[in-house]
Protein backbone atom coordinates (compact mmCIF):
# COMPACT_ATOMS: atom_id res chain seq x y z
CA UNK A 1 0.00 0.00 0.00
CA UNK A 2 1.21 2.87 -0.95
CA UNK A 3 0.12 6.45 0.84
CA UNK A 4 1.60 9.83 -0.65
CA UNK A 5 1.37 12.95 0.98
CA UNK A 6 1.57 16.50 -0.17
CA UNK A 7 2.01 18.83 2.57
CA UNK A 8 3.04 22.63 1.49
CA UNK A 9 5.68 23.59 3.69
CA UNK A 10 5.45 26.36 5.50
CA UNK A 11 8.78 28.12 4.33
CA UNK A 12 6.78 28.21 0.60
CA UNK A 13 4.40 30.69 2.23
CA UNK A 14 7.20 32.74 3.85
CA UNK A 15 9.32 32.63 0.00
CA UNK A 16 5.75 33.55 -1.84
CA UNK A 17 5.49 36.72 0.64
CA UNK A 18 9.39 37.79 0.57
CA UNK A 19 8.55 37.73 -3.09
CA UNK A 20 5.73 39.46 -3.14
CA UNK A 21 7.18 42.47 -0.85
CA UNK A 22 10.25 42.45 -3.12
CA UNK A 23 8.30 43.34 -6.19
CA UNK A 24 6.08 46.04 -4.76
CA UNK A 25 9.40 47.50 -3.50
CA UNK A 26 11.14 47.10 -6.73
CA UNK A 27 7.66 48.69 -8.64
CA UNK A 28 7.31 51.63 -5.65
CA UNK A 29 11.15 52.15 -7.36
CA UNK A 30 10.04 52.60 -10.73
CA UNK A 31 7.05 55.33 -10.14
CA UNK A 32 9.72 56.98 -7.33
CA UNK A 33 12.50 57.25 -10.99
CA UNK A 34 9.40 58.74 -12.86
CA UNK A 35 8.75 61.19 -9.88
CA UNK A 36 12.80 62.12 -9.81
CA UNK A 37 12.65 62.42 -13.17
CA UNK A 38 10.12 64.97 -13.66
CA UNK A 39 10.75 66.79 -10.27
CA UNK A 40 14.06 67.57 -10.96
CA UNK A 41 14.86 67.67 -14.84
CA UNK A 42 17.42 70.65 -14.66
CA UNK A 43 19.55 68.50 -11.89
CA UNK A 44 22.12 66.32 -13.50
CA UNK A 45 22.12 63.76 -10.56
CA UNK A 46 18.95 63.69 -9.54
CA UNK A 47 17.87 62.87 -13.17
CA UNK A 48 20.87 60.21 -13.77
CA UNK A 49 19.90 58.72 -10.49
CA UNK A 50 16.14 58.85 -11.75
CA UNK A 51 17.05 57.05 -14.96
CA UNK A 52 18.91 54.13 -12.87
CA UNK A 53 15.75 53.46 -10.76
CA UNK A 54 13.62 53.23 -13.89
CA UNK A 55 16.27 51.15 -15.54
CA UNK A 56 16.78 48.78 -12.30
CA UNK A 57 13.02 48.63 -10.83
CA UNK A 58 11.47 46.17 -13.58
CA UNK A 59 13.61 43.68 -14.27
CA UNK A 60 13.77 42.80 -10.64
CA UNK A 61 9.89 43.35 -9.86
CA UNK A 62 9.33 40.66 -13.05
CA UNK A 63 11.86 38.27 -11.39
CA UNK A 64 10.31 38.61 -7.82
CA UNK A 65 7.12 38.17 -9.55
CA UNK A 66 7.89 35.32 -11.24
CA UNK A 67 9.01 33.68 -7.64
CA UNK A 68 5.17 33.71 -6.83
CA UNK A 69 3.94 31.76 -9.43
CA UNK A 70 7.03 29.60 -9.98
CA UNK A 71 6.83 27.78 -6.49
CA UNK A 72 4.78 24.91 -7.61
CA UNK A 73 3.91 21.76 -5.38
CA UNK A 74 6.22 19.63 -7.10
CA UNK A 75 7.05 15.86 -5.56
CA UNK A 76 7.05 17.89 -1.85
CA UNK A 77 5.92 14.95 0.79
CA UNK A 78 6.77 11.34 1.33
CA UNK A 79 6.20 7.70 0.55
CA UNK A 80 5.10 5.07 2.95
């Protein structure tokens, strides 16, 4: 007889949330670059350091979001 269990562990949740606070921060980034960027368009700093949160905050708000969705239930449990 054979019994298979699938129990979600617990640090899944924990992963699924650190993701999920990662890409809000990462997307709060991007609309803070388009705020520095308009706010301050004469400032040479302020607008290259506007540009590198706009260029930065996607890529890592897509791969944080991906870590949501990509934690599937896969072969987690045991055999008896």
């Amino acid at each position: 007889m054979e019994l298979t269990m699938r129990v979600k562990p617990q640090v899944v949740v924990w992963y699924k949330f650190f993701c999920g606070s990662m890409a809000a921060l990462y997307i709060l980034l991007l609309f803070l670059g388009v705020f520095i960027v308009s706010s301050f368009p004469l400032q040479d700093e302020a607008f290259i350091d506007g540009i590198l949160l706009l260029l930065v905050g996607p890529p890592f708000a897509i791969v944080f979001g991906l870590g949501i969705f990509g934690t599937k239930n896969r072969g987690i449990g045991f055999t008896v």
